[in-house]
PDB file of N, CA and C in Angstrom:
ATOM      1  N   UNK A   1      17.713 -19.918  -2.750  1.00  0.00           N
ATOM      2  CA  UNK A   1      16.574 -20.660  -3.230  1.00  0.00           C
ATOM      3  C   UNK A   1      16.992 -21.937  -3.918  1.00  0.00           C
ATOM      4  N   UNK A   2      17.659 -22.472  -3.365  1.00  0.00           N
ATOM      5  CA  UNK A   2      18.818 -23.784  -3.659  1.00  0.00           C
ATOM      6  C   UNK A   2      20.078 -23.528  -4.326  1.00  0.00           C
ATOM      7  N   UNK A   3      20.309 -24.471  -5.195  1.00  0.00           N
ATOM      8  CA  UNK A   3      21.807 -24.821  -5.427  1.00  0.00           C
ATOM      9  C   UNK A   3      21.910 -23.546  -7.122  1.00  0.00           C
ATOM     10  N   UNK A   4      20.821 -23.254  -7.524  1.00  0.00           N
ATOM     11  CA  UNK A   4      21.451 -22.542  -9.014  1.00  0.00           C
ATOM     12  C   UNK A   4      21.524 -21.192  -8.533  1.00  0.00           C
ATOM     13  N   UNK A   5      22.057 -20.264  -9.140  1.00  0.00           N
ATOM     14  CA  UNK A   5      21.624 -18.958  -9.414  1.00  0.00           C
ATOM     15  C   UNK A   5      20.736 -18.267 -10.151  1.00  0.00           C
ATOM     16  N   UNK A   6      19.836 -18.236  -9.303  1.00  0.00           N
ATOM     17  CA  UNK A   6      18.629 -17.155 -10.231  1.00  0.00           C
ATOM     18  C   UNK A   6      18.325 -15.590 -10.204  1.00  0.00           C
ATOM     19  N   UNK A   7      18.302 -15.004 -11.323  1.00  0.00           N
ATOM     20  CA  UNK A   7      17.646 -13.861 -11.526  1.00  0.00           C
ATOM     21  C   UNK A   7      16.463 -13.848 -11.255  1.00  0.00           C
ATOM     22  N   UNK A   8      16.229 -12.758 -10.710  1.00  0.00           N
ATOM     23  CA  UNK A   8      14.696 -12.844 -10.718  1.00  0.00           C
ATOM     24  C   UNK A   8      14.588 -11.002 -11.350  1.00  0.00           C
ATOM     25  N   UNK A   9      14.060 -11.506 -12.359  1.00  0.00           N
ATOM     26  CA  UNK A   9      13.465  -9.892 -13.529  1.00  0.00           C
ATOM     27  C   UNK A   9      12.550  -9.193 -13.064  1.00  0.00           C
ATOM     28  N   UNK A  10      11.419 -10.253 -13.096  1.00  0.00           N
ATOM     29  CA  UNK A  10      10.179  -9.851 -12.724  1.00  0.00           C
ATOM     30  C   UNK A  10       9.164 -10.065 -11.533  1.00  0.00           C
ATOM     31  N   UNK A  11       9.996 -10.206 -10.455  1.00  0.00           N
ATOM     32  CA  UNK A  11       9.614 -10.620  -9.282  1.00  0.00           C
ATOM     33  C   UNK A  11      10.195 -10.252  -7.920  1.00  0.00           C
ATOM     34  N   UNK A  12       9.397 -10.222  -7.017  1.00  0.00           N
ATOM     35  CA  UNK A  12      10.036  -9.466  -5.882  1.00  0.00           C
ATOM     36  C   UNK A  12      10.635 -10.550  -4.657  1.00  0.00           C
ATOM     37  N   UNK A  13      11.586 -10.742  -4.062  1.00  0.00           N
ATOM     38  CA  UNK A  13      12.125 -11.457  -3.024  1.00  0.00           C
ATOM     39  C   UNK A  13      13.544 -10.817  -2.429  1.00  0.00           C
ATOM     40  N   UNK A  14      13.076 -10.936  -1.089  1.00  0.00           N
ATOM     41  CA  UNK A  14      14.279  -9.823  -0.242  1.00  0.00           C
ATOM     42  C   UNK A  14      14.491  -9.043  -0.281  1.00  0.00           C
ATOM     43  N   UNK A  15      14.877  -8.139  -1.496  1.00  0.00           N
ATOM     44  CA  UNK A  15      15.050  -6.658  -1.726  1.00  0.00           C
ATOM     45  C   UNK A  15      14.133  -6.677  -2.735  1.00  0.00           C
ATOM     46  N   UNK A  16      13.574  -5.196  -2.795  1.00  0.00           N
ATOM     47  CA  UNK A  16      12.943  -4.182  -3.725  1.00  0.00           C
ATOM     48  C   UNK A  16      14.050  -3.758  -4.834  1.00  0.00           C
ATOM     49  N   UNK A  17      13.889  -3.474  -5.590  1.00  0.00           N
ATOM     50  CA  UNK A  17      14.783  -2.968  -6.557  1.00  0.00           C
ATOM     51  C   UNK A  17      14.082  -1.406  -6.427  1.00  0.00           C
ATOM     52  N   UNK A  18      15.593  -0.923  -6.962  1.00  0.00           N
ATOM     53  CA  UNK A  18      15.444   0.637  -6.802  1.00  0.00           C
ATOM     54  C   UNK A  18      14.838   1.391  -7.561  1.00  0.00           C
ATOM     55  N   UNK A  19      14.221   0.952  -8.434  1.00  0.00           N
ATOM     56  CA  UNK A  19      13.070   1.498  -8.799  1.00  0.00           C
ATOM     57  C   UNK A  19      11.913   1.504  -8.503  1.00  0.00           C
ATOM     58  N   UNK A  20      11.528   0.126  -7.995  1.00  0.00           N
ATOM     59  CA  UNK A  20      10.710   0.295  -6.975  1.00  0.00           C
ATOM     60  C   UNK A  20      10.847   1.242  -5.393  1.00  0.00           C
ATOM     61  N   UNK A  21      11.832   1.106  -4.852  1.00  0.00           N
ATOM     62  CA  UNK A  21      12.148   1.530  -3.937  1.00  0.00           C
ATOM     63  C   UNK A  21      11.989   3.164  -3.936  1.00  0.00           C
ATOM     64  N   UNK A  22      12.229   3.857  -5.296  1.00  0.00           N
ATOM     65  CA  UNK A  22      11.901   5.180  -5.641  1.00  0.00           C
ATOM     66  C   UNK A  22      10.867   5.725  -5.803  1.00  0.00           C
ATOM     67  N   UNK A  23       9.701   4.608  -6.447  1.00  0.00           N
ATOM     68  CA  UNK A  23       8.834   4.975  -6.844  1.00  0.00           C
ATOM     69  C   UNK A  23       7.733   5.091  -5.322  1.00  0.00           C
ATOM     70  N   UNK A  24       7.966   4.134  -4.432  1.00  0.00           N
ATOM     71  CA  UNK A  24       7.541   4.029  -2.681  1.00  0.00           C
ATOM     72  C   UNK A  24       8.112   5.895  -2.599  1.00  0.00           C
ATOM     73  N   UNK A  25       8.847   6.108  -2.289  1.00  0.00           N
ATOM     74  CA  UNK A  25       9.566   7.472  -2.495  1.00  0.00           C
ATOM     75  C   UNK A  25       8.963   8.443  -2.602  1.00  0.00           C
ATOM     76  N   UNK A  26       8.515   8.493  -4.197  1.00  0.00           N
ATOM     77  CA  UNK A  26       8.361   9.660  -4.690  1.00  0.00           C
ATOM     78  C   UNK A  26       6.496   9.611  -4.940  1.00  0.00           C
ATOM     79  N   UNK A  27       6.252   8.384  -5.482  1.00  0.00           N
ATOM     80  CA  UNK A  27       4.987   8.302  -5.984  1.00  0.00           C
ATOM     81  C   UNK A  27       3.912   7.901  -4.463  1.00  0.00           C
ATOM     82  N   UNK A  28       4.711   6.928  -3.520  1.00  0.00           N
ATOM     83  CA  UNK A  28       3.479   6.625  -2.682  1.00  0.00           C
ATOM     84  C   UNK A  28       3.038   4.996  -3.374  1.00  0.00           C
ATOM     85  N   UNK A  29       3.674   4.634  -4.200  1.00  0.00           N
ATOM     86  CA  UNK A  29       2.691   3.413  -4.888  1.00  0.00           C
ATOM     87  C   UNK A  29       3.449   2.613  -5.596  1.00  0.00           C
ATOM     88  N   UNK A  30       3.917   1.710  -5.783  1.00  0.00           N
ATOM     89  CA  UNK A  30       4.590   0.737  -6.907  1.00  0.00           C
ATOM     90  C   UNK A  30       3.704  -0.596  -7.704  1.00  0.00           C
ATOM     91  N   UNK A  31       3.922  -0.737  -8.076  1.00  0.00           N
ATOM     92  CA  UNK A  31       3.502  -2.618  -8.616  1.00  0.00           C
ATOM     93  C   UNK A  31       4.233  -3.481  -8.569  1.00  0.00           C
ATOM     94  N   UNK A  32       4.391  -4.392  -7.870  1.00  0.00           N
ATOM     95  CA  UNK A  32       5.639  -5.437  -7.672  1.00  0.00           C
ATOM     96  C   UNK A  32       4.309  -6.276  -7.872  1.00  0.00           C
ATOM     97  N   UNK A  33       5.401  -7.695  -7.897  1.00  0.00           N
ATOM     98  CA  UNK A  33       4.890  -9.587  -7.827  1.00  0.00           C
ATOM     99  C   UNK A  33       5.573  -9.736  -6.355  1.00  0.00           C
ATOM    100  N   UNK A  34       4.698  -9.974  -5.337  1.00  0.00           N
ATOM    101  CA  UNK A  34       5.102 -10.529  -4.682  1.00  0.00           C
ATOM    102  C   UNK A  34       4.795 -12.008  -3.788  1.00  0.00           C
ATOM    103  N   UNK A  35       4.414 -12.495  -4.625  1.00  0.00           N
ATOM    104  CA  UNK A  35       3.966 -14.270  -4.519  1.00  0.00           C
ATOM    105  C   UNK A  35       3.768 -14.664  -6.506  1.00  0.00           C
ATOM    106  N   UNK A  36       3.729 -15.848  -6.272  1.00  0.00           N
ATOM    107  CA  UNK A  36       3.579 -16.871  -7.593  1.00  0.00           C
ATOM    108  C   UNK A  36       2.092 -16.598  -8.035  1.00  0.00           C
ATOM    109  N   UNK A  37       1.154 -16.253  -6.930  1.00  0.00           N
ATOM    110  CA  UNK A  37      -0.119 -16.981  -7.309  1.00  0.00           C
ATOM    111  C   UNK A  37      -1.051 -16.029  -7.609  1.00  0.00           C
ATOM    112  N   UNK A  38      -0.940 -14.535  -7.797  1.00  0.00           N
ATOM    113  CA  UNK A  38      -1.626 -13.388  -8.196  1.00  0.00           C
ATOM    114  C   UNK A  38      -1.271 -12.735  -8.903  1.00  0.00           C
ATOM    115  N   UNK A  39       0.410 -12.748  -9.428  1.00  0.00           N
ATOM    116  CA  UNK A  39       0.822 -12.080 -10.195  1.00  0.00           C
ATOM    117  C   UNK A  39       1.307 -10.573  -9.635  1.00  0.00           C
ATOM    118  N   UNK A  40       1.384  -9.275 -10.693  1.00  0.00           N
ATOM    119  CA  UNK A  40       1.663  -8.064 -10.285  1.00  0.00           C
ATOM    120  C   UNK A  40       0.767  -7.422  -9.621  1.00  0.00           C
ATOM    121  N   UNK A  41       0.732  -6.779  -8.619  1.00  0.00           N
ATOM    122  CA  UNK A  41      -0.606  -6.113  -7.452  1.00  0.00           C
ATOM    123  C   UNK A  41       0.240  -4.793  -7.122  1.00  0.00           C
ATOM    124  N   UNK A  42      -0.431  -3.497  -6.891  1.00  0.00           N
ATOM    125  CA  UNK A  42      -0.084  -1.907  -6.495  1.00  0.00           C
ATOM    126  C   UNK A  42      -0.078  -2.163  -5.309  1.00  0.00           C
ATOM    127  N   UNK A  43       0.688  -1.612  -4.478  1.00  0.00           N
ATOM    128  CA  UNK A  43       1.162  -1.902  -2.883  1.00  0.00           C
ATOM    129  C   UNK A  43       1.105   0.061  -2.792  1.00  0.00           C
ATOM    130  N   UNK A  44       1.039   0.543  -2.005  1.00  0.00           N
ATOM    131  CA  UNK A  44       0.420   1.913  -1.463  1.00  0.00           C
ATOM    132  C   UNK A  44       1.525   1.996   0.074  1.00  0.00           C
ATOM    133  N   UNK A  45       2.182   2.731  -0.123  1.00  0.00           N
ATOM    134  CA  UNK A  45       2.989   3.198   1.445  1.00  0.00           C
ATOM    135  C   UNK A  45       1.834   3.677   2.639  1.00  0.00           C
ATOM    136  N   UNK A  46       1.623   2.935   3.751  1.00  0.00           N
ATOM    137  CA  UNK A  46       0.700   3.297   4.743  1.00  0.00           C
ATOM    138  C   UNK A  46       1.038   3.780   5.791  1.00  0.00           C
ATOM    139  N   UNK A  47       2.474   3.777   5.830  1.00  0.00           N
ATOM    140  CA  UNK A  47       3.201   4.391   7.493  1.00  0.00           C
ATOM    141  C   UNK A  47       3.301   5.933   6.921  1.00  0.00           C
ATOM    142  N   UNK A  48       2.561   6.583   8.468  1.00  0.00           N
ATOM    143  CA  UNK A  48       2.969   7.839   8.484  1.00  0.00           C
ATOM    144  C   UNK A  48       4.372   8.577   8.645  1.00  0.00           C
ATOM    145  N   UNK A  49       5.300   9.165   8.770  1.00  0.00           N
ATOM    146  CA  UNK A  49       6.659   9.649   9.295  1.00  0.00           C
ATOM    147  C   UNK A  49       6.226   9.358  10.670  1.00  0.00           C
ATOM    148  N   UNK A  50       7.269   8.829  11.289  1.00  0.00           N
ATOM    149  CA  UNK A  50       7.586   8.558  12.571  1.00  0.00           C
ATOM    150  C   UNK A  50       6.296   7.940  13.385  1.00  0.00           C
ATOM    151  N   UNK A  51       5.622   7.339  12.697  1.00  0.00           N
ATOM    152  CA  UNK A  51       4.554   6.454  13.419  1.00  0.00           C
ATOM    153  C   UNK A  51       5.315   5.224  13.605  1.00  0.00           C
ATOM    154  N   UNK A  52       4.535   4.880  14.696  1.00  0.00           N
ATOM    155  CA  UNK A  52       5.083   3.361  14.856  1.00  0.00           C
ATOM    156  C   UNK A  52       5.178   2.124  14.096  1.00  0.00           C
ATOM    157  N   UNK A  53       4.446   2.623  12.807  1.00  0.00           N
ATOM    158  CA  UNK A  53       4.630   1.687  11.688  1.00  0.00           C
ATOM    159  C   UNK A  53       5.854   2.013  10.457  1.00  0.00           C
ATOM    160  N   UNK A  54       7.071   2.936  10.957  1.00  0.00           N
ATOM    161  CA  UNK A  54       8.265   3.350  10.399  1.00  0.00           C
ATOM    162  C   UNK A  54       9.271   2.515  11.300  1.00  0.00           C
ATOM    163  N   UNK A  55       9.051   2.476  12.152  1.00  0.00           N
ATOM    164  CA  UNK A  55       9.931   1.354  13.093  1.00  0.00           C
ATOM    165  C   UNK A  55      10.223  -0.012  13.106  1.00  0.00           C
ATOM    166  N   UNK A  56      10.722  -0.856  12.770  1.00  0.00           N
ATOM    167  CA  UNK A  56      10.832  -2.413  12.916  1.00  0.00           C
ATOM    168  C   UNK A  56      12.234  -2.630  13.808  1.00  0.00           C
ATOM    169  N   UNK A  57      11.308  -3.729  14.736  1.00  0.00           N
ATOM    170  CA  UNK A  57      12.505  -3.967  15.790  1.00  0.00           C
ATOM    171  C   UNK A  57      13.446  -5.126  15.083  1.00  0.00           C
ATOM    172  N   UNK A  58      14.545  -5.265  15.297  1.00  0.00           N
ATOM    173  CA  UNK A  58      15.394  -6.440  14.772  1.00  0.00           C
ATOM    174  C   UNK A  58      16.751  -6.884  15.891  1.00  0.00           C
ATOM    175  N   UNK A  59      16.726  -7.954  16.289  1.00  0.00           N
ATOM    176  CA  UNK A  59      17.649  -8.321  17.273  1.00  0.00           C
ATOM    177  C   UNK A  59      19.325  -8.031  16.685  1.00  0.00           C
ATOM    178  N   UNK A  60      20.209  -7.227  17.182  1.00  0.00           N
ATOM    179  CA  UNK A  60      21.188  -7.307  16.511  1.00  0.00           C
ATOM    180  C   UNK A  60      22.809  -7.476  17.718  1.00  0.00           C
ATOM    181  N   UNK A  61      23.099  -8.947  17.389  1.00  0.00           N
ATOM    182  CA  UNK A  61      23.914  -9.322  18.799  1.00  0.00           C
ATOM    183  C   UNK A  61      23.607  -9.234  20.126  1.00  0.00           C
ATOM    184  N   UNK A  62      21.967  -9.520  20.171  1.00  0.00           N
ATOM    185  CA  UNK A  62      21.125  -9.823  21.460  1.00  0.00           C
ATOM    186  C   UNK A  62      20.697  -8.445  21.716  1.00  0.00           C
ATOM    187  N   UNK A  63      20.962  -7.312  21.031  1.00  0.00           N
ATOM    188  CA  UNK A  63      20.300  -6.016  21.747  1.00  0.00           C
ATOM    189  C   UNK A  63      19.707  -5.521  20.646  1.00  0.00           C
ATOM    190  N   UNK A  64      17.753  -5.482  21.129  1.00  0.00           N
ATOM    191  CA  UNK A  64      17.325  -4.797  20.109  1.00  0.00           C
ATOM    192  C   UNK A  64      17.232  -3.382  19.785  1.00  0.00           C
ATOM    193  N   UNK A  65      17.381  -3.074  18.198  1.00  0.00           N
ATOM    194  CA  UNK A  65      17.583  -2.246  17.508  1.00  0.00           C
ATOM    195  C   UNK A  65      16.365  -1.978  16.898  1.00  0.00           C
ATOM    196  N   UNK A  66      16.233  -0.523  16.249  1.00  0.00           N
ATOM    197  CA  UNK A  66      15.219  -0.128  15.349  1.00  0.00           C
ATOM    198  C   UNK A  66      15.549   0.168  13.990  1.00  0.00           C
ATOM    199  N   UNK A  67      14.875  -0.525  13.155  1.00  0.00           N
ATOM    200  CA  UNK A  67      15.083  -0.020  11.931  1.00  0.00           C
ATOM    201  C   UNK A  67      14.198   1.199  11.346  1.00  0.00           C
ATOM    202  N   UNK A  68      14.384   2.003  10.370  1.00  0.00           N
ATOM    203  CA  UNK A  68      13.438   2.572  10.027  1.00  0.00           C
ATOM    204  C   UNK A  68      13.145   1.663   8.881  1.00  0.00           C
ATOM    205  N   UNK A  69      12.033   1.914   8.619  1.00  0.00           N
ATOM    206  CA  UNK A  69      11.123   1.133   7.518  1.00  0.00           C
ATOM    207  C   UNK A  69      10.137   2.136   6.512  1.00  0.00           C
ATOM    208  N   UNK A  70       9.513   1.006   5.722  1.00  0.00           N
ATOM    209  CA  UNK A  70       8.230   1.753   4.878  1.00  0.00           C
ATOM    210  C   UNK A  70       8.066   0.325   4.987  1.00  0.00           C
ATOM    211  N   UNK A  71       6.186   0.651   5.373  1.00  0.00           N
ATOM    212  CA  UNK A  71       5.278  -0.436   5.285  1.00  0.00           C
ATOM    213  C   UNK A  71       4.045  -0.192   4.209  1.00  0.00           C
ATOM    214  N   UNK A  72       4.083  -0.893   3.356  1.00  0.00           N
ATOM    215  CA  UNK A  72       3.359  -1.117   2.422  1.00  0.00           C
ATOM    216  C   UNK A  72       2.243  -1.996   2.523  1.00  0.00           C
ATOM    217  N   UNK A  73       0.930  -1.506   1.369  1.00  0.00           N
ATOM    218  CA  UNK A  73      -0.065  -2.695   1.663  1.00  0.00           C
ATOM    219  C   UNK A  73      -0.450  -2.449   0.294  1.00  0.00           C
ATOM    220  N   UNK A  74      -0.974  -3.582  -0.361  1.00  0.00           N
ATOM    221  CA  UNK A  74      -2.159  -3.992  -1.096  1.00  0.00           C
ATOM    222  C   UNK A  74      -3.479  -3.633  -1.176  1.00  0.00           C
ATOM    223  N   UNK A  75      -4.503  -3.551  -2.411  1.00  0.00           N
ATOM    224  CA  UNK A  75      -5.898  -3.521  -1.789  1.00  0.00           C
ATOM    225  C   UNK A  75      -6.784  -5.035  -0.645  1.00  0.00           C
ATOM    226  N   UNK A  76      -5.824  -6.195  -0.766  1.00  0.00           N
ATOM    227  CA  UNK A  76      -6.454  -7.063   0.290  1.00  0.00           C
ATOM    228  C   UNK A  76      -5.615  -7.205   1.199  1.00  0.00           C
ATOM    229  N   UNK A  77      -5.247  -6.372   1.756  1.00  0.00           N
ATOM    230  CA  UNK A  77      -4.310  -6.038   2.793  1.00  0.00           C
ATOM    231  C   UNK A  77      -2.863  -6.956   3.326  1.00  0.00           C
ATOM    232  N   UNK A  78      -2.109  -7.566   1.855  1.00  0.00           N
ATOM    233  CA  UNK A  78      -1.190  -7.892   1.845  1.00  0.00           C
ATOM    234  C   UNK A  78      -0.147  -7.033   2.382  1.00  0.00           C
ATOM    235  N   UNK A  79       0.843  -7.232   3.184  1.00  0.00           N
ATOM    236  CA  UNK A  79       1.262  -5.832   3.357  1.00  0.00           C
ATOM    237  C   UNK A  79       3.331  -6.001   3.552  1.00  0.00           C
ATOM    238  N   UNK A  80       3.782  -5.305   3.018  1.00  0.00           N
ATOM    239  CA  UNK A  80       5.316  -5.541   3.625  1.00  0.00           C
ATOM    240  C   UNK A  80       6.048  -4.510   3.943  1.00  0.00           C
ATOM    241  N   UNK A  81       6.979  -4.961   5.030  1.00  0.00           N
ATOM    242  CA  UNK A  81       7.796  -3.570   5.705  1.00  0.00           C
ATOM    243  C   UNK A  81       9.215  -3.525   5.018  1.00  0.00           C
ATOM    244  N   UNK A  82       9.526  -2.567   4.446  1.00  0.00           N
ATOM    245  CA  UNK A  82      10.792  -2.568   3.894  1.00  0.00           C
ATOM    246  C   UNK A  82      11.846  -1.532   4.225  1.00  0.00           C
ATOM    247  N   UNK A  83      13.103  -2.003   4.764  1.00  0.00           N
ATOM    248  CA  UNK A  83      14.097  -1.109   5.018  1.00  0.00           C
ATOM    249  C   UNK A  83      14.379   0.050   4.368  1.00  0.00           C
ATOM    250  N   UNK A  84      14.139   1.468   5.189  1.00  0.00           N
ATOM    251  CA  UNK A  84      13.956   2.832   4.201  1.00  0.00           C
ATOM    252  C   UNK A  84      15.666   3.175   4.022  1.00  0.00           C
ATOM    253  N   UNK A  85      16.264   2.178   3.311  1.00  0.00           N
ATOM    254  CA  UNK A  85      17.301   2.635   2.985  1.00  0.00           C
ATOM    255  C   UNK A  85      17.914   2.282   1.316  1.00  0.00           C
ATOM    256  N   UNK A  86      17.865   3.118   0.732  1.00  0.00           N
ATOM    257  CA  UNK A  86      18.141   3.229  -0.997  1.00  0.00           C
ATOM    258  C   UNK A  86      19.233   2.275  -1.713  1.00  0.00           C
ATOM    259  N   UNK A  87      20.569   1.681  -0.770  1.00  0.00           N
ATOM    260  CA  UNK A  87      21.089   1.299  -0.956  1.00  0.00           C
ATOM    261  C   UNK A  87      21.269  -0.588  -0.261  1.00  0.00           C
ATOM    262  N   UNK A  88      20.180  -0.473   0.436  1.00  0.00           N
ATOM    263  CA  UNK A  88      20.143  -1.704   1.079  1.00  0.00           C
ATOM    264  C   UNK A  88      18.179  -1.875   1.262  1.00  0.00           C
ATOM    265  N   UNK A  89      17.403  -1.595   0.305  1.00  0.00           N
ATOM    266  CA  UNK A  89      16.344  -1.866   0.605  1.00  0.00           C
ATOM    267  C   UNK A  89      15.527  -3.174   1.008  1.00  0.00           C
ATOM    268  N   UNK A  90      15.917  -3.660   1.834  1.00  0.00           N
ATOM    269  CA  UNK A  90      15.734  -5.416   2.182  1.00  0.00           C
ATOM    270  C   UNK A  90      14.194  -5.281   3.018  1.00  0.00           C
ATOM    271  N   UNK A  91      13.485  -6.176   2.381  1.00  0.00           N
ATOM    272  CA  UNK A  91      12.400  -6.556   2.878  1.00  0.00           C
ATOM    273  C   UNK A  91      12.286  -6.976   4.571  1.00  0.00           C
ATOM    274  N   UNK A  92      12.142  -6.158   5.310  1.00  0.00           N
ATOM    275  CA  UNK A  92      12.111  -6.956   6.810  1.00  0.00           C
ATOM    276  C   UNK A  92      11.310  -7.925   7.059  1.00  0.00           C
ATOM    277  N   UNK A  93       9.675  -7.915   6.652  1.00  0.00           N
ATOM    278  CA  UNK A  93       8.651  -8.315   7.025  1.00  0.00           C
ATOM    279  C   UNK A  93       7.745  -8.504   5.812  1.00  0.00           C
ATOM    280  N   UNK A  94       7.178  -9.630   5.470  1.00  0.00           N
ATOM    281  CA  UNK A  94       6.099  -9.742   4.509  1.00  0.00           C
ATOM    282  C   UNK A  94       5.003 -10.951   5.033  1.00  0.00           C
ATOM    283  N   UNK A  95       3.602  -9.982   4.837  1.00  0.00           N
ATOM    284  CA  UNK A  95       2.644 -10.756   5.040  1.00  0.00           C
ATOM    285  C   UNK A  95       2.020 -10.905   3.600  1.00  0.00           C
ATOM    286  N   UNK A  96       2.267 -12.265   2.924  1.00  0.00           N
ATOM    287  CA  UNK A  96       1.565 -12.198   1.825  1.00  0.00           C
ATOM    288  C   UNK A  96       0.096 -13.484   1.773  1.00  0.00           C
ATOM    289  N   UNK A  97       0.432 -14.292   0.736  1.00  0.00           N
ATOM    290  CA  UNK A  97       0.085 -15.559   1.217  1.00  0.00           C
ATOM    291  C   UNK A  97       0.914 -16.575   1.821  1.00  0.00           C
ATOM    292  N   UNK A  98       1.799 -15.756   2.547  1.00  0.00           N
ATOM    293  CA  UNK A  98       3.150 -16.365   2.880  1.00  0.00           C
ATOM    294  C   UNK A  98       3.428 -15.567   4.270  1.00  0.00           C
ATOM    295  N   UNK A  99       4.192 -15.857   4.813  1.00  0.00           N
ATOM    296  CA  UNK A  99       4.604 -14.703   6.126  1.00  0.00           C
ATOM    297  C   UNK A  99       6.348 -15.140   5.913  1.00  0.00           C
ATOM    298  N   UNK A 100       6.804 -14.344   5.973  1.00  0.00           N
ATOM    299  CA  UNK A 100       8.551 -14.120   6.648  1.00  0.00           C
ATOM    300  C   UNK A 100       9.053 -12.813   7.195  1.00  0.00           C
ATOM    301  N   UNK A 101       9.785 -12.838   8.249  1.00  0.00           N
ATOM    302  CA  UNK A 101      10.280 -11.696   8.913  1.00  0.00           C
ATOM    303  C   UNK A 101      11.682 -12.066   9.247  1.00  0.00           C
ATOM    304  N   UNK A 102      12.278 -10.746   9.182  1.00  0.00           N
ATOM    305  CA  UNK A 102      13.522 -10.510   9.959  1.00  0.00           C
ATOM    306  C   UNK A 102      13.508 -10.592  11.275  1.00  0.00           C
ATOM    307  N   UNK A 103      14.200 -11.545  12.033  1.00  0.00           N
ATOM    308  CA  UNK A 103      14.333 -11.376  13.480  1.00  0.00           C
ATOM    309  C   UNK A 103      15.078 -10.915  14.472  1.00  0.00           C
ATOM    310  N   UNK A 104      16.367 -11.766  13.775  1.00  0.00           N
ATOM    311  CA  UNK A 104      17.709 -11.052  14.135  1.00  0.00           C
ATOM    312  C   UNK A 104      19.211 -11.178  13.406  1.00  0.00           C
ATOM    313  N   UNK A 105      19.982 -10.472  13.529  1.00  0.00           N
ATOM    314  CA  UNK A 105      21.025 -10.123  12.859  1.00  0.00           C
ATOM    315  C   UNK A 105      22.382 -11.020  13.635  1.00  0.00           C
ATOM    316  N   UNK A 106      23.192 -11.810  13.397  1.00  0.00           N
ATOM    317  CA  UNK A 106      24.602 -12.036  14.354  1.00  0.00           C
ATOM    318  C   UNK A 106      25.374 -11.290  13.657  1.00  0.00           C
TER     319      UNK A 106
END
């Protein structure tokens, strides 16, 4: 996000922090910030196990791959897919007031 190093405490970008990531987990529900312009909002896990909304495709050295995921939403149907893995929870996909996705990997 340019040339300094920033913390970010209270805000969400690229990865979830693992407390969040636990609370998707265990509770079904977190509160993250994920844009500037609304502040903190409850995001709700909406993918069933092994529905097609646990899957995200990602190009990796021209052959696509599946990730597993958790896709999350908002009550105005902000929604983001995040890598179901505890130690690498990286945001694949976010539709906020913003869009970015993972496409592919070299």
């Amino acid at each position: 996000f340019g040339a300094e190093k920033v913390d970010l405490t209270d805000r969400t970008s690229v990865w979830i922090s693992k407390e969040v990531f636990h609370e998707f987990k265990t509770n079904g529900t977190s509160v993250i910030n994920a844009n500037d312009w609304e502040g903190r909002r409850e995001f709700t896990v909406v993918s069933e196990p092994d529905s097609e909304d646990t899957w995200y495709p990602v190009e990796v050295d021209g052959e696509t791959k599946y990730l597993r995921c958790i896709k999350v939403e908002d009550k105005d149907g902000e929604e983001l897919w995040i890598n179901d893995d505890e130690n690498n929870p990286i945001i694949l996909k976010m539709n906020v007031d913003f869009s970015i996705e993972l496409k592919s990997i070299l």
